[in-house]
Protein backbone atom coordinates (compact mmCIF):
# COMPACT_ATOMS: atom_id res chain seq x y z
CA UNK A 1 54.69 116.65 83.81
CA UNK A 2 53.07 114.33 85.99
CA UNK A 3 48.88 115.88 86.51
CA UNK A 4 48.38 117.26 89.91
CA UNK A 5 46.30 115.20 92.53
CA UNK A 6 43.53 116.49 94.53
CA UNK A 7 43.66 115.60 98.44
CA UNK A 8 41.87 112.73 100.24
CA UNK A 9 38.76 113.81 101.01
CA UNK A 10 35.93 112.01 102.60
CA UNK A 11 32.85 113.94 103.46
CA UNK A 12 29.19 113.19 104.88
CA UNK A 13 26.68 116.23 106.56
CA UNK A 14 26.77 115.68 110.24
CA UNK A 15 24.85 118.66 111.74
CA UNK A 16 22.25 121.16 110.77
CA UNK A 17 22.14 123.75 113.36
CA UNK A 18 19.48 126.55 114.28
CA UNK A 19 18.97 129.11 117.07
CA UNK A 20 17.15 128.60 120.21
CA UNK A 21 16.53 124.58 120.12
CA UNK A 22 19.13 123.43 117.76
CA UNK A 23 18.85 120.62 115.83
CA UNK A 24 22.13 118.65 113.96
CA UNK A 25 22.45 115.95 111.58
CA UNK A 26 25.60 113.98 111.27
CA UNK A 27 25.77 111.82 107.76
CA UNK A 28 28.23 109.10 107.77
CA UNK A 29 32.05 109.51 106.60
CA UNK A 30 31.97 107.68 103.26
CA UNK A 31 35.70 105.16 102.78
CA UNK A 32 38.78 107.08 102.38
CA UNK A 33 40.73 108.44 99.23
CA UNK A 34 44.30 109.14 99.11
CA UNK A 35 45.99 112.31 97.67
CA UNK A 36 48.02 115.43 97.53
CA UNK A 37 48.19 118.46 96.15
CA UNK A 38 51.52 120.75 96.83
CA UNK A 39 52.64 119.70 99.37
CA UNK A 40 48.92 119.90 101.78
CA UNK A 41 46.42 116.95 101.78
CA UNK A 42 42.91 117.26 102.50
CA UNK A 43 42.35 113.79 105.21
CA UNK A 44 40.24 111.57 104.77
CA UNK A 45 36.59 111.41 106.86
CA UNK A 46 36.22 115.50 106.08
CA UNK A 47 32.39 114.24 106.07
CA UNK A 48 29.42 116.55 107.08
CA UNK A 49 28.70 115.68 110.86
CA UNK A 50 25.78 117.76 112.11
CA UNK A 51 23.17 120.63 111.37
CA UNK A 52 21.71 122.98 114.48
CA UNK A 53 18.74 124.52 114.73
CA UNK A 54 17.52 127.57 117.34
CA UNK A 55 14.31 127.04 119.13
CA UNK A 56 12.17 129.45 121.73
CA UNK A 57 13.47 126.55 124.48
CA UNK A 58 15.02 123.49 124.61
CA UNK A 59 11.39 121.98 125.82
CA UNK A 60 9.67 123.39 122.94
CA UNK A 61 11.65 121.18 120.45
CA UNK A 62 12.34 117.98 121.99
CA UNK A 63 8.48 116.48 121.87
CA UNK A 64 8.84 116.65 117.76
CA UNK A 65 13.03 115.48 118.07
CA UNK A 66 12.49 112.87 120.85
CA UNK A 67 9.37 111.60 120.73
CA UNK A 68 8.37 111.36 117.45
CA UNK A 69 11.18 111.01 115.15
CA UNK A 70 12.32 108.56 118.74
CA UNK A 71 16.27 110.16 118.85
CA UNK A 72 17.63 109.84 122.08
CA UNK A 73 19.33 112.65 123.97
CA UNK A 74 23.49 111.99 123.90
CA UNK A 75 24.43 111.98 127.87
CA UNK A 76 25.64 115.43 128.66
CA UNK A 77 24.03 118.31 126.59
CA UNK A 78 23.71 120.17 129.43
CA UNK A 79 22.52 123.96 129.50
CA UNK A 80 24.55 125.15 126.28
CA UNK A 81 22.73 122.72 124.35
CA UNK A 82 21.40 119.15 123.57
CA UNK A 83 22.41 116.79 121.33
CA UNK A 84 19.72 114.07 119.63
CA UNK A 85 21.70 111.47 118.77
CA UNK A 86 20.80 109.22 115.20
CA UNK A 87 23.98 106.91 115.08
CA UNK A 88 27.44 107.08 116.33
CA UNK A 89 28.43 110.01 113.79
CA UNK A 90 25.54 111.62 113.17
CA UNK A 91 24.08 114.24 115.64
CA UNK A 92 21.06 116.80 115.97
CA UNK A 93 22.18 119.52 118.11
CA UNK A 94 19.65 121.92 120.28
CA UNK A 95 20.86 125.49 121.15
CA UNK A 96 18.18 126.58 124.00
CA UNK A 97 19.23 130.49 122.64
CA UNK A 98 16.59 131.68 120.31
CA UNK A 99 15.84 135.41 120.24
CA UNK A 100 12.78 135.80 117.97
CA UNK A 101 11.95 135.49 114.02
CA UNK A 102 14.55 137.94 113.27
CA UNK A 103 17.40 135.90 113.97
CA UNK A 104 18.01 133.06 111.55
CA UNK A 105 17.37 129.70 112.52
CA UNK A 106 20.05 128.20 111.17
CA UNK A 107 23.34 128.03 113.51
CA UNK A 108 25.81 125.47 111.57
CA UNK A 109 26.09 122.34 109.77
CA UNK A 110 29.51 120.17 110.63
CA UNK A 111 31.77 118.03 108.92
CA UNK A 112 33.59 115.23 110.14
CA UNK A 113 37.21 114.46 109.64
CA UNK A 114 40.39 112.14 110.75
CA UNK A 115 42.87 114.99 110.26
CA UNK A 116 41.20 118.39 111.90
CA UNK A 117 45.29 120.01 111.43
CA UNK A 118 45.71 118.63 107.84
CA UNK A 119 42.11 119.50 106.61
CA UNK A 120 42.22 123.22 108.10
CA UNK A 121 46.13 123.16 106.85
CA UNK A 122 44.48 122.33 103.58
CA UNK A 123 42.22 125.02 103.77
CA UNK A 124 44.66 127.98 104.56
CA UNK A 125 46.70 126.50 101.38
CA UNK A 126 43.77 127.26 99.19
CA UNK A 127 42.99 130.74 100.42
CA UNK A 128 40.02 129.64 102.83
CA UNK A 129 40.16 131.93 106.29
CA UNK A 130 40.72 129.27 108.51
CA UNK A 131 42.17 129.93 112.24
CA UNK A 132 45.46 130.35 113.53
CA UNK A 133 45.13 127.27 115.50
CA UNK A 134 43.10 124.55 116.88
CA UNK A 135 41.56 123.23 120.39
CA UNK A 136 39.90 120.95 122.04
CA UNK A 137 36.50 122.15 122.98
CA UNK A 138 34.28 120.77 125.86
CA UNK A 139 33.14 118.13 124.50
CA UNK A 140 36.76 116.67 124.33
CA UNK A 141 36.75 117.04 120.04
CA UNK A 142 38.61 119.25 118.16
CA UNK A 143 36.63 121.69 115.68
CA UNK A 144 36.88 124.90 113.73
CA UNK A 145 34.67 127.26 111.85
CA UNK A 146 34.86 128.98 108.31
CA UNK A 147 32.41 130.90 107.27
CA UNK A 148 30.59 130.06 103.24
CA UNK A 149 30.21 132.32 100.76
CA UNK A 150 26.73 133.76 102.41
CA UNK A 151 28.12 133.64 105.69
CA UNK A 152 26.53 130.56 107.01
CA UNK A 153 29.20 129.09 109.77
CA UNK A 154 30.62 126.08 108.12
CA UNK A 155 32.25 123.51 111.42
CA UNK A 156 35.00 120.69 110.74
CA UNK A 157 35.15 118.46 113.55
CA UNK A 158 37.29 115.45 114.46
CA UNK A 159 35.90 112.87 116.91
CA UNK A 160 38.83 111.86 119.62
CA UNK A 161 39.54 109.23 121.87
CA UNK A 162 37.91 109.64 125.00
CA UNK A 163 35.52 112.91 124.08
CA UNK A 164 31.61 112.90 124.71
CA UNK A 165 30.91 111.90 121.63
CA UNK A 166 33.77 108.77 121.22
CA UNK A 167 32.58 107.23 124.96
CA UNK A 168 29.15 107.00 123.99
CA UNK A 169 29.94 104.76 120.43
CA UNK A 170 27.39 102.29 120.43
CA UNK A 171 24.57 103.94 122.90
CA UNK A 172 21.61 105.35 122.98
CA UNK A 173 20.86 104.52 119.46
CA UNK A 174 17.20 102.27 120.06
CA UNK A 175 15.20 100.71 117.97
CA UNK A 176 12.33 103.65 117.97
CA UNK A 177 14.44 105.71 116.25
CA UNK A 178 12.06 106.68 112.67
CA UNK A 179 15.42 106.78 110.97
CA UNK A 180 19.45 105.81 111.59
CA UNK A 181 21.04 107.99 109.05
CA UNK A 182 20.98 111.78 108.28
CA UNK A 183 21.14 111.34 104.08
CA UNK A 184 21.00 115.30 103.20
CA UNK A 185 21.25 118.80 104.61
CA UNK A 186 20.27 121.68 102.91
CA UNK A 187 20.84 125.96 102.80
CA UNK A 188 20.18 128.55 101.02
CA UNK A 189 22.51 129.50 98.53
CA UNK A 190 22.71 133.28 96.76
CA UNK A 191 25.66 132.52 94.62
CA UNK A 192 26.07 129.32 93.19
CA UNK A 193 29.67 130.10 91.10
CA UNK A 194 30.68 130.96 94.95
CA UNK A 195 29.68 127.85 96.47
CA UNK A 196 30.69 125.79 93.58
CA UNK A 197 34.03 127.33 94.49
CA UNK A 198 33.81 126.28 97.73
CA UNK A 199 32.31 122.72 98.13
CA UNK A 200 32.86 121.59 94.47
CA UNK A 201 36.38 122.84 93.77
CA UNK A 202 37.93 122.84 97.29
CA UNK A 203 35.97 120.46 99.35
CA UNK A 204 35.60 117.90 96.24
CA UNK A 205 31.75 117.39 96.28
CA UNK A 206 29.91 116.72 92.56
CA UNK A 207 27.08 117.51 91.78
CA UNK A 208 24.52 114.48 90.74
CA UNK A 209 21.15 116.27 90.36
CA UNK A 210 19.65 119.20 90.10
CA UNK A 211 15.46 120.22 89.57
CA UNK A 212 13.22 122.88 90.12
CA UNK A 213 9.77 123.40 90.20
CA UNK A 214 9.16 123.65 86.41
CA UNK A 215 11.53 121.63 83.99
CA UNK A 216 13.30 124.82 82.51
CA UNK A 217 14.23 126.17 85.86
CA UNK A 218 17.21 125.29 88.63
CA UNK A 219 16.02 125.87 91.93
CA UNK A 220 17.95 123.37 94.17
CA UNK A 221 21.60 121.57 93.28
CA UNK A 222 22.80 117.96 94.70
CA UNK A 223 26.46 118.29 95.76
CA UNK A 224 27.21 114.59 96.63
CA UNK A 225 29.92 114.19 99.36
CA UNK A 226 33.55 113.07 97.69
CA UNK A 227 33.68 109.25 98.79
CA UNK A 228 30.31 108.64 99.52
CA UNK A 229 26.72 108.74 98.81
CA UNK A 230 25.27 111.97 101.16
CA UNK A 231 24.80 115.34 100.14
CA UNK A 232 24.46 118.96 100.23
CA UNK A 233 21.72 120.42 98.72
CA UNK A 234 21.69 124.18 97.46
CA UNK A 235 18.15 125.92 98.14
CA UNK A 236 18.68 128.74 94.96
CA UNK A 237 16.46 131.43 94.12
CA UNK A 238 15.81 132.42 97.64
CA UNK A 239 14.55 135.99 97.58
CA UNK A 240 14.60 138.18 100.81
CA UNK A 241 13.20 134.98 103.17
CA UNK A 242 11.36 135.40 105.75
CA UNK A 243 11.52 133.27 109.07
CA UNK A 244 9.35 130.79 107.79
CA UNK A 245 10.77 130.78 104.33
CA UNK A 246 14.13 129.99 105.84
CA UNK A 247 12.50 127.35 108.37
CA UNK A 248 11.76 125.22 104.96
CA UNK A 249 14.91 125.91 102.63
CA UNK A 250 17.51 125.03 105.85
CA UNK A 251 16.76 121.85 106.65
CA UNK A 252 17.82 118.22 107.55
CA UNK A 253 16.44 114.69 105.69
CA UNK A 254 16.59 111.71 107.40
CA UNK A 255 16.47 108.46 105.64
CA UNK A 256 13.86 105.97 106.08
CA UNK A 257 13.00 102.68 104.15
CA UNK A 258 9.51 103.41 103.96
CA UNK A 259 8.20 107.03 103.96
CA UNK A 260 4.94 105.36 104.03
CA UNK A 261 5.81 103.49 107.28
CA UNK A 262 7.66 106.75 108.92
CA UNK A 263 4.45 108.53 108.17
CA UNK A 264 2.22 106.22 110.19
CA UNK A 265 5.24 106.08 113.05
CA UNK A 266 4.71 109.65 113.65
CA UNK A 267 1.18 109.70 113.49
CA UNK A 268 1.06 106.89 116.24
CA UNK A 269 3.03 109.37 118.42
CA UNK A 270 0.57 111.86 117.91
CA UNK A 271 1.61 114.43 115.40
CA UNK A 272 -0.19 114.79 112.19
CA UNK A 273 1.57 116.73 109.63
CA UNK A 274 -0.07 119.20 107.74
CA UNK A 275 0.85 117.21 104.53
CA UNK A 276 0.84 113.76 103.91
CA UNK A 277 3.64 111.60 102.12
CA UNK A 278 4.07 112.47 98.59
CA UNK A 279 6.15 112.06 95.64
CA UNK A 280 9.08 115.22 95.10
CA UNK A 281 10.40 116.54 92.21
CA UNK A 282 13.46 114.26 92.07
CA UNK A 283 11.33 110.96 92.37
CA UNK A 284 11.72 110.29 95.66
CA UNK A 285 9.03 109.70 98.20
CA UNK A 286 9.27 112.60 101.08
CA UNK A 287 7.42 113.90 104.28
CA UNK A 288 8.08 117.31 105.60
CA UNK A 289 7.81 117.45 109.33
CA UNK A 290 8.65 120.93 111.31
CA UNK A 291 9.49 121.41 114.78
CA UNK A 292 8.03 124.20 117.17
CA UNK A 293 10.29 126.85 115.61
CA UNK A 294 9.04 125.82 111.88
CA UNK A 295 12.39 124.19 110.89
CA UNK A 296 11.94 121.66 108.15
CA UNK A 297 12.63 117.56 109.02
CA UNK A 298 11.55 115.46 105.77
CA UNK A 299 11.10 112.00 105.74
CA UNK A 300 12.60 110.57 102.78
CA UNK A 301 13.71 107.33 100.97
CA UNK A 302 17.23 107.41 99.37
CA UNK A 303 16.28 106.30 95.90
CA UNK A 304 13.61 107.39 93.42
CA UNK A 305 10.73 105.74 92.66
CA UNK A 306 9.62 107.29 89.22
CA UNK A 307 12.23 109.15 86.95
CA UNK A 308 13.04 112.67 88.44
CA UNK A 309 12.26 115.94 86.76
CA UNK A 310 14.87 118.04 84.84
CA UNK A 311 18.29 116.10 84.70
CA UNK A 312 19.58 112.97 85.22
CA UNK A 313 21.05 111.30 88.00
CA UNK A 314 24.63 110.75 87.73
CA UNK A 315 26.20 107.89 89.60
């Protein structure tokens, strides 16, 4: 008997979202794969699209979004919230909604997709809660929520002809933007069977690294995206966070060329982070930036530059 095939799947993080100002990151669909299994395909472009993050007020974030890391504002954010825009896909969304410390600061992070009824019919087939049926939202795209196994709220959205997001292709993307591509978003992660579950065995991501802060210990997991080169990163060994804690373990990377050259961007914009550039765990150079509300931004080049701790990097 012929083996069963997995759906197409194409995946890339698009948002990271927090409360009161939050911030998304869209990473780019990756090409598409063909597939089925019984009967329900997974589409192709099922790619990570965004991450939000809440601040005390819209204002409060926007100097560290805008100005510094230079991403525009997408033409009609409006009161509910603002998005930053860092190319065509890829979006940092700003909830103006924050309540205080105790709420977390994470709202969502997104994936992108071709086929919003055939991924979330995809879904349902493999047991995920998905709902009953899908809508267009204000923003003229069509979207739904699951929730992962800690409860974060997990958004698939497709982009459609004539939505916010589709008429502004190819604007407000200038040339002071620090970077053009969201390359990683990040959460905590209690469970890592249950998410393996989830994004490795459902979704189709694979892991391609993983480190930790000594060489005997696993504190963070690289889940690349199916068809493309982005990924999820799980934060483990998160015990009872606080605010803070959580500001630095959910967060968003943006890609650069030249950490080195990002660093002396920002600083000629007038922020001076509390660390300089340096050299992580996994080889790569890194700056951590953090907005008003603490959330985590780093700076980082795609590839290693010295061999990476603890495991090797799997193509």
């Amino acid at each position: 008997m012929a083996p069963r095939r997995r759906p197409a799947r194409q995946f890339s993080p698009l948002v990271l979202a927090a409360a009161a100002a939050a911030a998304t990151c869209t990473l780019l669909p990756a090409p598409t794969a063909q597939a089925q299994l019984l009967n329900t395909t997974r589409p192709a472009g099922a790619a990570a699209t965004a991450a939000t993050t809440q601040a005390t007020t819209g204002p409060t974030s926007r100097p560290t979004t805008n100005g510094v890391h230079g991403i525009t504002t997408q033409p009609g954010g409006g009161l509910m919230l603002t998005f930053f825009k860092v190319n065509d896909h890829q979006y940092i969304e700003v909830f103006p909604d924050w309540k205080g410390p105790e709420q977390l600061v994470l709202s969502h992070i997104a994936f992108e997709t071709d086929n919003i009824q055939q991924l979330r019919d995809y879904l349902d087939s493999k047991g995920v809660k998905v709902p009953a049926a899908l809508h267009t939202g204000l923003d003229g795209n069509v979207s739904f929520m699951i929730k992962d196994p800690d409860g974060h709220d997990i958004e698939f959205v497709q982009y459609m002809p004539g939505s916010l997001h589709s008429r502004n292709f190819g604007k407000a993307m200038p040339a002071t933007r620090v970077s053009e591509r969201i390359i990683h978003v990040g959460t905590t992660v209690s469970d890592r069977a249950a998410f393996d579950a989830l994004y490795r065995d459902i979704l189709g991501f694979r892991e391609f690294w993983h480190g930790g802060m000594t060489d005997d210990e696993t504190n963070w997991v690289d889940m690349r995206v199916p068809d493309g080169t982005d990924w999820f990163e799980y934060m483990l060994n998160v015990k009872n966070p606080t605010a803070k804690t959580l500001g630095v373990m959910n967060h968003m990377a943006l890609g650069v060329p030249s950490v080195k050259d990002g660093y002396k961007t920002v600083l000629d914009r007038g922020l001076t982070p509390a660390q300089g550039p340096k050299i992580g765990r996994d080889g790569k150079w890194q700056l951590n930036l953090y907005d008003a509300n603490l959330t985590r931004a780093e700076l980082m080049e795609p590839k290693p530059v010295q061999k990476p701790c603890c495991s090797p990097v799997r193509d």
